[in-house]
C-alpha atoms as a PDB file:
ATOM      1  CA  UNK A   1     144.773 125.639 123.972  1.00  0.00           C
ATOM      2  CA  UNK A   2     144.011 122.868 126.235  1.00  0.00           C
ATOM      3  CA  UNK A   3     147.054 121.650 128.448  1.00  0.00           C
ATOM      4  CA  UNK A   4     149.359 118.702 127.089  1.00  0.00           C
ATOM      5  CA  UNK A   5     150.241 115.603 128.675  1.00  0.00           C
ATOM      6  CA  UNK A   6     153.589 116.354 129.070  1.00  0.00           C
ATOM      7  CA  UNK A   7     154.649 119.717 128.617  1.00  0.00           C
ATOM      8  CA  UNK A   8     158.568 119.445 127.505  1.00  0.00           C
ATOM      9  CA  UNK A   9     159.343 118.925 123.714  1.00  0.00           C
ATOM     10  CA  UNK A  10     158.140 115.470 122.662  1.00  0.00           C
ATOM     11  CA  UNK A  11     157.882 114.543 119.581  1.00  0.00           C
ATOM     12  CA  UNK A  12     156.301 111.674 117.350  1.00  0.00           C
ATOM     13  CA  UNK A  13     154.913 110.433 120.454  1.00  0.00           C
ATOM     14  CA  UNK A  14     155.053 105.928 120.616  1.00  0.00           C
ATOM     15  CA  UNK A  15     153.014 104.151 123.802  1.00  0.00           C
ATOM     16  CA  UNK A  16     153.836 101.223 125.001  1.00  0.00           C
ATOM     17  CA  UNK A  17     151.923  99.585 127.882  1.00  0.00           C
ATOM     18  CA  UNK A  18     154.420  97.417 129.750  1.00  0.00           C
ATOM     19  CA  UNK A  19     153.870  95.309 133.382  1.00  0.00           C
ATOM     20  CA  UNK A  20     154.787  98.098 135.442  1.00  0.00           C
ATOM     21  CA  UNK A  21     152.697 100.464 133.737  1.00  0.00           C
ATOM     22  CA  UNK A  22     152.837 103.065 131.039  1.00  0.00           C
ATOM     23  CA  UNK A  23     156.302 104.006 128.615  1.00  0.00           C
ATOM     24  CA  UNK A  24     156.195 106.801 126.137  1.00  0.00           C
ATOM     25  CA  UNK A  25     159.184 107.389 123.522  1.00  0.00           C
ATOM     26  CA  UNK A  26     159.499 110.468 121.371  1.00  0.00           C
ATOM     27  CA  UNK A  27     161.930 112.316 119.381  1.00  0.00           C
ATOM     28  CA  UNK A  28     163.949 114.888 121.075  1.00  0.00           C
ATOM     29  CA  UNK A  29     164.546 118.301 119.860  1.00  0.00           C
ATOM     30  CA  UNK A  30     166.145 119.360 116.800  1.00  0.00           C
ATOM     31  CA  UNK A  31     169.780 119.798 117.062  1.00  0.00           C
ATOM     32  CA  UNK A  32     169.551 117.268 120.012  1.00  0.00           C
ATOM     33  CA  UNK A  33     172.826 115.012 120.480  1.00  0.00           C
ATOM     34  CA  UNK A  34     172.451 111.870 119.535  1.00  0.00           C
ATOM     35  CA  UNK A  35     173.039 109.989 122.808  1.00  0.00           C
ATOM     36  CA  UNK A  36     169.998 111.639 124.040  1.00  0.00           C
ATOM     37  CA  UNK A  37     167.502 111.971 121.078  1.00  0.00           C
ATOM     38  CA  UNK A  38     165.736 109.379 122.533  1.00  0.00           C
ATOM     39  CA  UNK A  39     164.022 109.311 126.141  1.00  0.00           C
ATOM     40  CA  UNK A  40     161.581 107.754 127.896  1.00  0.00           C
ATOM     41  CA  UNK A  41     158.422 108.686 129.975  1.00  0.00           C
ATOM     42  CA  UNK A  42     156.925 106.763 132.222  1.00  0.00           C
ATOM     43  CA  UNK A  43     153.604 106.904 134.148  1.00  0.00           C
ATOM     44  CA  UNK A  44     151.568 104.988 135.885  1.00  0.00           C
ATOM     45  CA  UNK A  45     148.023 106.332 135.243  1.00  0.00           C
ATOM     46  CA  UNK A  46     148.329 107.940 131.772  1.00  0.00           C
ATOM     47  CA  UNK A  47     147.792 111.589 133.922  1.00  0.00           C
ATOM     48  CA  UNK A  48     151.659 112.002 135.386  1.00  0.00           C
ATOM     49  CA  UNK A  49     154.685 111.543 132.972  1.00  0.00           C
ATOM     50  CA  UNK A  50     158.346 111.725 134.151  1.00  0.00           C
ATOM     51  CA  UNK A  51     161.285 111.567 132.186  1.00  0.00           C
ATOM     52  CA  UNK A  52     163.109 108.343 132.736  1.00  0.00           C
ATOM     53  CA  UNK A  53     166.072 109.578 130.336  1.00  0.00           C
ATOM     54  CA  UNK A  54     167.884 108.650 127.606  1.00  0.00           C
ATOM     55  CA  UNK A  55     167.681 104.628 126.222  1.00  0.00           C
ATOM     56  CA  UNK A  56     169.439 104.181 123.225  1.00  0.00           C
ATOM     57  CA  UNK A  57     173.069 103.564 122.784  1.00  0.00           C
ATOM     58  CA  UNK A  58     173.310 104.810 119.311  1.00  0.00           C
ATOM     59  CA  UNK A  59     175.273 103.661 116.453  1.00  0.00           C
ATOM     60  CA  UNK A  60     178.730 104.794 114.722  1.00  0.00           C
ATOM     61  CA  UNK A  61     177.606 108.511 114.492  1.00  0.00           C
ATOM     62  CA  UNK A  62     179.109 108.272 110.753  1.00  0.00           C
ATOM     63  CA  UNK A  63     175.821 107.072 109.891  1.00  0.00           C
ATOM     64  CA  UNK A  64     173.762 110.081 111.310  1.00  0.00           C
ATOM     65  CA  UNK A  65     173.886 112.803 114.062  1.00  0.00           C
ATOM     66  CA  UNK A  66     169.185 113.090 113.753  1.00  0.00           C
ATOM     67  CA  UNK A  67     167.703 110.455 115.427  1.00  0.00           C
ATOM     68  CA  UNK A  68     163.547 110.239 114.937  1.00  0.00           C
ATOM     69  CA  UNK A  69     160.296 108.704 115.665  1.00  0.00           C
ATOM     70  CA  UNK A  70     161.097 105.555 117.638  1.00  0.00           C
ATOM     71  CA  UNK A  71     158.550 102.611 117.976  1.00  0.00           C
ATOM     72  CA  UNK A  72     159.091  99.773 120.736  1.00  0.00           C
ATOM     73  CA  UNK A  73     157.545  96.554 120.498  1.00  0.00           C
ATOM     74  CA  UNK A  74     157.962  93.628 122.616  1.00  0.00           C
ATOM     75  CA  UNK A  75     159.235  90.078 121.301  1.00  0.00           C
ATOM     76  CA  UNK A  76     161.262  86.800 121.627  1.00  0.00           C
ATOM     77  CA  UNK A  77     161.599  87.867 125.740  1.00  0.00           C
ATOM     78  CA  UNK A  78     162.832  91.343 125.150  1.00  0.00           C
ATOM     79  CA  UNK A  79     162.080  94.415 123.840  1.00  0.00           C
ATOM     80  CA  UNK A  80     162.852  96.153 119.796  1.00  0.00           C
ATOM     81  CA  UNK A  81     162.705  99.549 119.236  1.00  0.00           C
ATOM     82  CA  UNK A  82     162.844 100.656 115.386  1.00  0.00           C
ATOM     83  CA  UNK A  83     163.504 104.311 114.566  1.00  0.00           C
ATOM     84  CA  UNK A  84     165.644 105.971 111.585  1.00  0.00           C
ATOM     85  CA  UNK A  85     169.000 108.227 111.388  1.00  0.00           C
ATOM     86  CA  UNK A  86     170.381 110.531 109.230  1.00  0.00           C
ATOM     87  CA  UNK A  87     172.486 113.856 108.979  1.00  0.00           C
ATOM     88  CA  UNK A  88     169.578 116.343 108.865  1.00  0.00           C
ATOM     89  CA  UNK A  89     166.731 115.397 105.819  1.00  0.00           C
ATOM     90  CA  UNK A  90     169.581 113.809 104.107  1.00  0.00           C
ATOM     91  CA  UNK A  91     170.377 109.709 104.168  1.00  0.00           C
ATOM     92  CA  UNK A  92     167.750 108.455 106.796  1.00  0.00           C
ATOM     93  CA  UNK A  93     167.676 104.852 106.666  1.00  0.00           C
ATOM     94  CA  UNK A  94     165.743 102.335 109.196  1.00  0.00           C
ATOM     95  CA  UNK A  95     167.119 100.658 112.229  1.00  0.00           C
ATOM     96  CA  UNK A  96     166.800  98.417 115.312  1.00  0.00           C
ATOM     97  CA  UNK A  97     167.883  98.201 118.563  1.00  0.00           C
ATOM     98  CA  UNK A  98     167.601  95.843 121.258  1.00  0.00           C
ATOM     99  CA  UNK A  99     167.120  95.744 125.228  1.00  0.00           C
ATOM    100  CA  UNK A 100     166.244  93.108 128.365  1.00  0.00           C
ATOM    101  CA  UNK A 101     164.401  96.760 130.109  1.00  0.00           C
ATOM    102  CA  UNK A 102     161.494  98.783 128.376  1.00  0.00           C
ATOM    103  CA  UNK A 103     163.286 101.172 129.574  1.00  0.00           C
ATOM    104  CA  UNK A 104     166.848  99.903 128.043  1.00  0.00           C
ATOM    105  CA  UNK A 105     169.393 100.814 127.792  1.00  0.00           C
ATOM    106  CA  UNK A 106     168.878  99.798 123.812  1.00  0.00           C
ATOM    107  CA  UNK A 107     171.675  99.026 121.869  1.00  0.00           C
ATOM    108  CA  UNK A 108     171.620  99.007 117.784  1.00  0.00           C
ATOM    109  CA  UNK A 109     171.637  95.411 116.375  1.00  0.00           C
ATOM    110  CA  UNK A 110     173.809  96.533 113.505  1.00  0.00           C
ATOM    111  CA  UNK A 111     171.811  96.473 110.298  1.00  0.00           C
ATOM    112  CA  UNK A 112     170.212  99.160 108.076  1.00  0.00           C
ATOM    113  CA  UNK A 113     167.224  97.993 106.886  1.00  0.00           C
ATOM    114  CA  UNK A 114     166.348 100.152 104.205  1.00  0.00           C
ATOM    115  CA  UNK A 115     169.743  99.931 102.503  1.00  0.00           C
ATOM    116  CA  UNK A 116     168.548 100.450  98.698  1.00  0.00           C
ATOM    117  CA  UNK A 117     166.819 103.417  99.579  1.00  0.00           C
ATOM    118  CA  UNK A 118     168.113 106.656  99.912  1.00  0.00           C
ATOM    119  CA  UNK A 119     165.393 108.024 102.301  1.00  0.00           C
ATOM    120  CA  UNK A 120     163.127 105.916 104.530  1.00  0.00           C
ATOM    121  CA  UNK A 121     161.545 107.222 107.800  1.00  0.00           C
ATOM    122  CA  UNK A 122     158.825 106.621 110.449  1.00  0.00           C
ATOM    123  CA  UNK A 123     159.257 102.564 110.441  1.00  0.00           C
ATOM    124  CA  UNK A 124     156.034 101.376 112.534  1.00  0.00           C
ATOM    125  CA  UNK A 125     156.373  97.831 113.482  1.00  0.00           C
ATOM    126  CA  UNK A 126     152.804  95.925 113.288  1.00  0.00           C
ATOM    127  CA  UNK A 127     152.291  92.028 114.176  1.00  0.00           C
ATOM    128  CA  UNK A 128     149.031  90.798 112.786  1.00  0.00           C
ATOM    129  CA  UNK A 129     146.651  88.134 114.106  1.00  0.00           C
ATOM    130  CA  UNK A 130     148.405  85.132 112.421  1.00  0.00           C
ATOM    131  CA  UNK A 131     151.867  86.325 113.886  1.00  0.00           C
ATOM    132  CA  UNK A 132     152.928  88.080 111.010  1.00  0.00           C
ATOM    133  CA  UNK A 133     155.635  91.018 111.364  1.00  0.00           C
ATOM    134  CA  UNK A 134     155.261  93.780 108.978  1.00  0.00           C
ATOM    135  CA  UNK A 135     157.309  96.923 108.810  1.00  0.00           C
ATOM    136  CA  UNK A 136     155.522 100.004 107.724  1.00  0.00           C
ATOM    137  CA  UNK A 137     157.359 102.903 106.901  1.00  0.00           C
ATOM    138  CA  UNK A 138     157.535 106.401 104.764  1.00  0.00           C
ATOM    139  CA  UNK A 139     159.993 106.794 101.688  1.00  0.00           C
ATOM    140  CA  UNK A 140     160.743 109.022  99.006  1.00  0.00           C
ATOM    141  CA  UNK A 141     158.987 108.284  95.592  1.00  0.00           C
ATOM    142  CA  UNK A 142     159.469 111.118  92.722  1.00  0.00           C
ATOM    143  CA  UNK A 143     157.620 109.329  89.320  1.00  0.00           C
ATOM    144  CA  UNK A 144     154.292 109.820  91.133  1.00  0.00           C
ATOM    145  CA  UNK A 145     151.360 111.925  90.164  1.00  0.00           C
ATOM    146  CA  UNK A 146     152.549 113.657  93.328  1.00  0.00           C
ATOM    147  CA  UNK A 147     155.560 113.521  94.164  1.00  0.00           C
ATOM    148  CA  UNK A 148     156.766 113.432  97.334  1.00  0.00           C
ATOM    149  CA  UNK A 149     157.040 110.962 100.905  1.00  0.00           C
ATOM    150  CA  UNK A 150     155.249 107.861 100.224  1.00  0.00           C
ATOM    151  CA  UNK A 151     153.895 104.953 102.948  1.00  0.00           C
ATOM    152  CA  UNK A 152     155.470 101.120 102.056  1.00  0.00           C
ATOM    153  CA  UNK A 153     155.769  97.816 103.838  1.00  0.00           C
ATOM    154  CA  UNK A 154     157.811  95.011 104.458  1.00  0.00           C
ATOM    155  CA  UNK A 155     157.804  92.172 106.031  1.00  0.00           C
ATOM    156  CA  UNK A 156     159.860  91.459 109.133  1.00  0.00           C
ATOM    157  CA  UNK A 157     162.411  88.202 108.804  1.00  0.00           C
ATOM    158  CA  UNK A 158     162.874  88.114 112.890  1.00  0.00           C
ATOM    159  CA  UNK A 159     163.006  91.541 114.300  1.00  0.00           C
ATOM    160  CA  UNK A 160     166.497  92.432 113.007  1.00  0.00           C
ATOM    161  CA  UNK A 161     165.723  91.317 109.200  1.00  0.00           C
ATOM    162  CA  UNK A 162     163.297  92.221 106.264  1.00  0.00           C
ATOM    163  CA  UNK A 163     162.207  90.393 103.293  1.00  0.00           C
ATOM    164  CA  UNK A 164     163.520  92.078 100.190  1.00  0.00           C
ATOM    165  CA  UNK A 165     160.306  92.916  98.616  1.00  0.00           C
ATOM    166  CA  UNK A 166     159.262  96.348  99.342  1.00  0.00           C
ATOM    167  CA  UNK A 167     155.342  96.882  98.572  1.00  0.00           C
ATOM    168  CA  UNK A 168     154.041 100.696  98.018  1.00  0.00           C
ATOM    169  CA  UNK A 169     150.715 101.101 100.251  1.00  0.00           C
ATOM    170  CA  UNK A 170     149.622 104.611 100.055  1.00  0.00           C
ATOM    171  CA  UNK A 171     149.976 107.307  97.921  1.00  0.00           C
ATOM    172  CA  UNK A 172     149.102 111.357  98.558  1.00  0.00           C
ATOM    173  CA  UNK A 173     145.585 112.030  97.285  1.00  0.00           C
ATOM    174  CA  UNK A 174     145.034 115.412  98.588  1.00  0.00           C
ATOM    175  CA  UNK A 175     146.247 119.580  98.817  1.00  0.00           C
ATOM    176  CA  UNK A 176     146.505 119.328 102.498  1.00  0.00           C
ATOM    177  CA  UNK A 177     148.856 116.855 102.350  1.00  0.00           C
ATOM    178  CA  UNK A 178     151.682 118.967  99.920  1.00  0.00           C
ATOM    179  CA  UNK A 179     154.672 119.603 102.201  1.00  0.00           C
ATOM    180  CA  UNK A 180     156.029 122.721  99.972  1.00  0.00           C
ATOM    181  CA  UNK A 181     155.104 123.928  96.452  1.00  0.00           C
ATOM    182  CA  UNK A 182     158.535 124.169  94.006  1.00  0.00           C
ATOM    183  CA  UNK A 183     160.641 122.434  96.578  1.00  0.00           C
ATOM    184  CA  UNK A 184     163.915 121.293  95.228  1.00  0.00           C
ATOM    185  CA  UNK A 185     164.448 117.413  95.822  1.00  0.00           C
ATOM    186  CA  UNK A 186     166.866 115.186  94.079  1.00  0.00           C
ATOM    187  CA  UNK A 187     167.865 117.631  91.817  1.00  0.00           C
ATOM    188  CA  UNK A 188     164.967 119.023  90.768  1.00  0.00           C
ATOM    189  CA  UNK A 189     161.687 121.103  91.310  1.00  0.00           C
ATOM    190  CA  UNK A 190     158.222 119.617  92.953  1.00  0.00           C
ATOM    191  CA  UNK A 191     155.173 120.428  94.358  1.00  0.00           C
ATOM    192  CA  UNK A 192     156.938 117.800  97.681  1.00  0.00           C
ATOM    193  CA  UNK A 193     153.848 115.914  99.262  1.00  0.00           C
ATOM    194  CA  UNK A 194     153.994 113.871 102.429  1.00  0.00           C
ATOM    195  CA  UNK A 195     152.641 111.012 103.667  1.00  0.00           C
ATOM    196  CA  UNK A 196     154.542 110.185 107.427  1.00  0.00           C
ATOM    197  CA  UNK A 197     153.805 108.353 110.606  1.00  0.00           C
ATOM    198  CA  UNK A 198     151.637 105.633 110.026  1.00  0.00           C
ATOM    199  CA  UNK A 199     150.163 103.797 112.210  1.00  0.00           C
ATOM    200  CA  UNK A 200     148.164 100.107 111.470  1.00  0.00           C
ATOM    201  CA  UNK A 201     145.380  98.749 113.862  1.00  0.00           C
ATOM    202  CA  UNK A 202     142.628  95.885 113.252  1.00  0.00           C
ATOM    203  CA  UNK A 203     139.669  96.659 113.930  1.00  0.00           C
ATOM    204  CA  UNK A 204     136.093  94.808 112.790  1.00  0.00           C
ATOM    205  CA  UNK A 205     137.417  92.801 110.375  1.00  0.00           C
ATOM    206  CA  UNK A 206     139.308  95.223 108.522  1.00  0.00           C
ATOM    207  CA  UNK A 207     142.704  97.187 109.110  1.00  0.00           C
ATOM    208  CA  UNK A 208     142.953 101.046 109.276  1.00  0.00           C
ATOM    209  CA  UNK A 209     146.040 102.674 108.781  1.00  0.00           C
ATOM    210  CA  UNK A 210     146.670 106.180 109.758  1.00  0.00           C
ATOM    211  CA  UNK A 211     149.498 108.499 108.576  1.00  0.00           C
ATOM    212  CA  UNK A 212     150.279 112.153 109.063  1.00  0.00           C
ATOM    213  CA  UNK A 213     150.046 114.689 106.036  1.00  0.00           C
ATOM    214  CA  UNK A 214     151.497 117.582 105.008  1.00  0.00           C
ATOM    215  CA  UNK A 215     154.078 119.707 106.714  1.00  0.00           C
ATOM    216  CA  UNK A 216     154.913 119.208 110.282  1.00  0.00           C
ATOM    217  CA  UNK A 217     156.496 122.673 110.747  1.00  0.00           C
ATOM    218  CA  UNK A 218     153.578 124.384 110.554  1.00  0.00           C
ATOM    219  CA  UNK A 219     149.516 124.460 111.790  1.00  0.00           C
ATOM    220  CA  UNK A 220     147.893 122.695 108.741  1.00  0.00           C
ATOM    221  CA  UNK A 221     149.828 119.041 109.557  1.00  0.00           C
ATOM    222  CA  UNK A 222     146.978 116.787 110.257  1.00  0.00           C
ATOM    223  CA  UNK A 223     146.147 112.984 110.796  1.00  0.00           C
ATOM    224  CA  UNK A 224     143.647 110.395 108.074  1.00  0.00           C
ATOM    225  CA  UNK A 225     143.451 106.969 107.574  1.00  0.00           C
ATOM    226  CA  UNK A 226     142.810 104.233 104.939  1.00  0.00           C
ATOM    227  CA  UNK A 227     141.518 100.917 104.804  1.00  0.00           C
ATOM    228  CA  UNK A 228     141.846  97.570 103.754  1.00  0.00           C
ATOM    229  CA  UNK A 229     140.691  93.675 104.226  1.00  0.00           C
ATOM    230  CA  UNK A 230     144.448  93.139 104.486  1.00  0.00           C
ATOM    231  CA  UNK A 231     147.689  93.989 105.849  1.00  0.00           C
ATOM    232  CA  UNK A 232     149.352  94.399 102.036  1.00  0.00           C
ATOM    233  CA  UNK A 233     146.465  96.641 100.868  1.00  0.00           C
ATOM    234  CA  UNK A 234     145.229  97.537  98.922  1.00  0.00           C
ATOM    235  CA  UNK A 235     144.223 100.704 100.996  1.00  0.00           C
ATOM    236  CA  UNK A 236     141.420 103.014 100.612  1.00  0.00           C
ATOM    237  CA  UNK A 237     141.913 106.875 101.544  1.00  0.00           C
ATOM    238  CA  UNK A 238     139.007 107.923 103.774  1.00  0.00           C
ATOM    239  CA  UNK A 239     138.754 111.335 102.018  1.00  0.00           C
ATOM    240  CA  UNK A 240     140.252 113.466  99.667  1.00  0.00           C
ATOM    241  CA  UNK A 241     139.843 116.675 101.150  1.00  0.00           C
ATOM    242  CA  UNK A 242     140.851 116.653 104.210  1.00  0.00           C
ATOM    243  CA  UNK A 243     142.513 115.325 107.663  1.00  0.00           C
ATOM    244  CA  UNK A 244     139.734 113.499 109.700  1.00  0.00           C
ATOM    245  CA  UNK A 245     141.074 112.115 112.517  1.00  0.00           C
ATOM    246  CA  UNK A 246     143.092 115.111 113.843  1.00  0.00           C
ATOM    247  CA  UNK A 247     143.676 118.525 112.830  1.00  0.00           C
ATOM    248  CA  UNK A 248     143.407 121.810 113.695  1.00  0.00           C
ATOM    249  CA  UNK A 249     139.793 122.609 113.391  1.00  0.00           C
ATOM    250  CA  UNK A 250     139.225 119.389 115.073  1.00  0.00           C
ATOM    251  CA  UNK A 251     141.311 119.746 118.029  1.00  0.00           C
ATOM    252  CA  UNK A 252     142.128 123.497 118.047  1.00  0.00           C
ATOM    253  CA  UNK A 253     145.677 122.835 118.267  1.00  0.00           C
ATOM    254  CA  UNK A 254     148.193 124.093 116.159  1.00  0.00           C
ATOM    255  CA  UNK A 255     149.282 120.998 113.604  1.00  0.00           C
ATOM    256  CA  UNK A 256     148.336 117.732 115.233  1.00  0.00           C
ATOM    257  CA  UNK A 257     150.317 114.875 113.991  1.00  0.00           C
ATOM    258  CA  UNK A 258     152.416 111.760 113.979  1.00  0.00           C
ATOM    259  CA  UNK A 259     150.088 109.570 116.111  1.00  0.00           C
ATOM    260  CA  UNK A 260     150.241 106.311 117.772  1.00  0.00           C
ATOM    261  CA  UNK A 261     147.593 104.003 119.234  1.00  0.00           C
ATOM    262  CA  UNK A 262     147.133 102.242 122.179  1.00  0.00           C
ATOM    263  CA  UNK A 263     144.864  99.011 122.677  1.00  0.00           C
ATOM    264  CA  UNK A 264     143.877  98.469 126.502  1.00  0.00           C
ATOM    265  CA  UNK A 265     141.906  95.223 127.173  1.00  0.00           C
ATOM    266  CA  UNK A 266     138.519  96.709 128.870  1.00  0.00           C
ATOM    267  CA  UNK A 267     139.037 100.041 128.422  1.00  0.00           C
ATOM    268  CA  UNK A 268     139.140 102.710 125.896  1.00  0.00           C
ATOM    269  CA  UNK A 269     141.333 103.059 122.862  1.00  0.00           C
ATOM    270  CA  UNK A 270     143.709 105.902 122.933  1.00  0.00           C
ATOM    271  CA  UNK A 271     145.825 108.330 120.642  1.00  0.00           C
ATOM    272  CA  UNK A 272     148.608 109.922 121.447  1.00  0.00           C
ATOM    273  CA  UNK A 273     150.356 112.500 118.945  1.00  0.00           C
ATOM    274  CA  UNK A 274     152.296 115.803 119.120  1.00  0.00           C
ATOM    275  CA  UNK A 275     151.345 119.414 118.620  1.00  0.00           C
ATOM    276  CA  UNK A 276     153.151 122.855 118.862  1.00  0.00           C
ATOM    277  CA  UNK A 277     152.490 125.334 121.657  1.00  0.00           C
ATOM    278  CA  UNK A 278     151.700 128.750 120.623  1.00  0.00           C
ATOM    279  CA  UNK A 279     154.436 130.227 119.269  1.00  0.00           C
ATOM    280  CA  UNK A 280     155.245 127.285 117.089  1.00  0.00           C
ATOM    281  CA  UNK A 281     158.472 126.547 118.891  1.00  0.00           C
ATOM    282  CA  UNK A 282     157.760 123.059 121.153  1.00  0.00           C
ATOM    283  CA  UNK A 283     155.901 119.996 119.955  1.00  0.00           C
ATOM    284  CA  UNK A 284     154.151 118.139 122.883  1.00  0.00           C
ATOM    285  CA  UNK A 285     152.637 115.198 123.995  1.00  0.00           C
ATOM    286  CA  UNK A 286     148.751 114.938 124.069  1.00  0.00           C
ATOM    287  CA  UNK A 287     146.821 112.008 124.537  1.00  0.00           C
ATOM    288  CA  UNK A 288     142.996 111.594 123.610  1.00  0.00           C
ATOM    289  CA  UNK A 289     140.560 108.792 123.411  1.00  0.00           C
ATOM    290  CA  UNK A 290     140.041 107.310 119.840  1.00  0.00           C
ATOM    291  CA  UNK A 291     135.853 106.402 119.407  1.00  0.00           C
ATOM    292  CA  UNK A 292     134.527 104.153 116.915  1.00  0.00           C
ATOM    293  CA  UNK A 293     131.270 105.081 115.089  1.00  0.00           C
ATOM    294  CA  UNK A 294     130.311 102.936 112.470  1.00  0.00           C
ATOM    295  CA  UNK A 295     133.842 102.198 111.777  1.00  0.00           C
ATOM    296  CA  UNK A 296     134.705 105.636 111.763  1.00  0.00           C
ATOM    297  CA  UNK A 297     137.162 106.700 114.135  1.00  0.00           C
ATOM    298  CA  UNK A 298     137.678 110.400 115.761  1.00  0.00           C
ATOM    299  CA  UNK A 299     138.894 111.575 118.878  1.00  0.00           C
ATOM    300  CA  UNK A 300     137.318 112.325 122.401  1.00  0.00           C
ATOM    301  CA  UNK A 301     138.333 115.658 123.355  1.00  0.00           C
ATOM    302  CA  UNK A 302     138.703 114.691 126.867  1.00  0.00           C
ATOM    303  CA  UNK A 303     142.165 113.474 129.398  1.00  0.00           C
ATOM    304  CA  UNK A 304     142.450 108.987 129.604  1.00  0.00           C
ATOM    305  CA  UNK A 305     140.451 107.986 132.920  1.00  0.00           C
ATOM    306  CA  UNK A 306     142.854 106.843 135.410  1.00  0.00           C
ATOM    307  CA  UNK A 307     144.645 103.624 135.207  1.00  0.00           C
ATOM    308  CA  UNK A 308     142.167 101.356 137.223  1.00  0.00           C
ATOM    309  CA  UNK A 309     139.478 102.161 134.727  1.00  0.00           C
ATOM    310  CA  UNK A 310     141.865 100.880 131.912  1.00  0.00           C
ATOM    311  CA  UNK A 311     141.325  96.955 132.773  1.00  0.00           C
ATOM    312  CA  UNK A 312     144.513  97.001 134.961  1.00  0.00           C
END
């Protein structure tokens, strides 16, 4: 197994490039407190990451002791970071939390966004070409061929608010994507698919949104995509058979997943995402290139060039 970019557990990797260089934000490991679920890397050529600590300044920890997958966007002069809570698998709900610093310290604007749904993970902020703010996220739907963690949208009212309408995008299509066969959920038995993590970039004329499938605990999690002339859909899987972006066969890696990208004027496009070491006990960083073949996209196997070869 090749060597990650940062070796400690880290988690639903985000990237952010910022004016002084490089930020990464992950989820910390289970059983984490909350005051430090969240920290930051930093790095100046996409090679070296140090841990800058913890930035958020959770909420009332009534509302949830798990803290995961934080996105950071900047905005209005500041910076928003998005990211959901809960007490374990149960209640997660969507959030937002404000700071002057990339670095924060961020401090929760108050509001659940996701209040009329009892499950609702992974939000992945997006801003299209006309200025547009959408929300992207993963949430529970069980009347579904199959059943299981679905990918939905909203739009953004400011960065602290949503528009009520909540749109279903993406749907599981596929074996590899079933979490667990006979799981019990809400009370009663399914074959649980998931759909996490996704991830929206334009590209050509058309947008391509990528998700995670399957289960992250174990070595068959893997990365697609879908596509669409629009933001709202609707989306197109790009197979039904199989992860094609990452996975284990691609990367040799043991379950690839939960991916962000990262656009760098004159340079490459890159992908970060997690994976587990060998014995399946630490998720860690790695970041690839992302190609584009005939609007296809794939991974380089190969370490970012350094930073002056990024347009900086």
């Amino acid at each position: 197994m090749r060597e990650p970019a940062y070796g400690g557990y880290f988690a639903d990797p985000f990237l952010l490039r910022t004016p002084e260089g490089f930020v990464a934000y992950g989820t910390g490991r289970p059983g984490t407190s909350a005051a430090g679920s969240f920290t930051a890397l930093v790095s100046e050529d996409l090679r070296s990451w140090r841990s800058a600590g913890p930035v958020l300044r959770g909420p009332d920890g009534a509302l949830g002791t798990d803290y995961w997958a934080p996105e950071v966007v900047y905005a209005d002069g500041v910076y928003w970071m998005y990211y959901s809570v809960g007490h374990g698998i149960v209640g997660h709900h969507l959030r937002v939390a404000r700071a002057e610093s990339a670095l924060g310290p961020f401090i929760d604007a108050g509001v659940n966004l996701t209040t009329d749904l009892p499950f609702a993970i992974d939000p992945h902020p997006f801003r299209d070409r006309d200025g547009t703010w959408y929300l992207y996220f993963a949430r529970d739907v069980l009347d579904a061929e199959r059943p299981g963690t679905h990918l939905a949208v909203m739009r953004l009212s400011g960065m602290t608010g949503v528009e009520p309408e909540i749109l279903p995008i993406l749907s599981p299509n596929a074996d590899w994507q079933i979490y667990r066969r006979d799981r019990p959920m809400y009370g009663r038995r399914l074959d649980w698919h998931t759909l996490e993590g996704p991830s929206v970039v334009a590209q050509d004329g058309r947008y391509y949104l990528f998700f995670s499938g399957g289960s992250w605990e174990g070595p068959d999690y893997g990365v697609s995509y879908a596509t669409s002339a629009s933001p709202l859909g609707p989306w197109t899987h790009a197979s039904t058979e199989r992860p094609v972006v990452l996975s284990t066969a691609i990367t040799g890696l043991a379950g690839p997943g939960h991916n962000s990208l990262l656009r760098l004027d004159g340079g490459p496009d890159l992908i970060a995402f997690h994976a587990w070491d060998a014995g399946m006990t630490t998720r860690s960083m790695y970041i690839d290139r992302l190609r584009w073949s005939n609007g296809v996209p794939g991974v380089v196997d190969c370490p970012p060039p350094h930073h002056r070869s990024l347009g900086s």
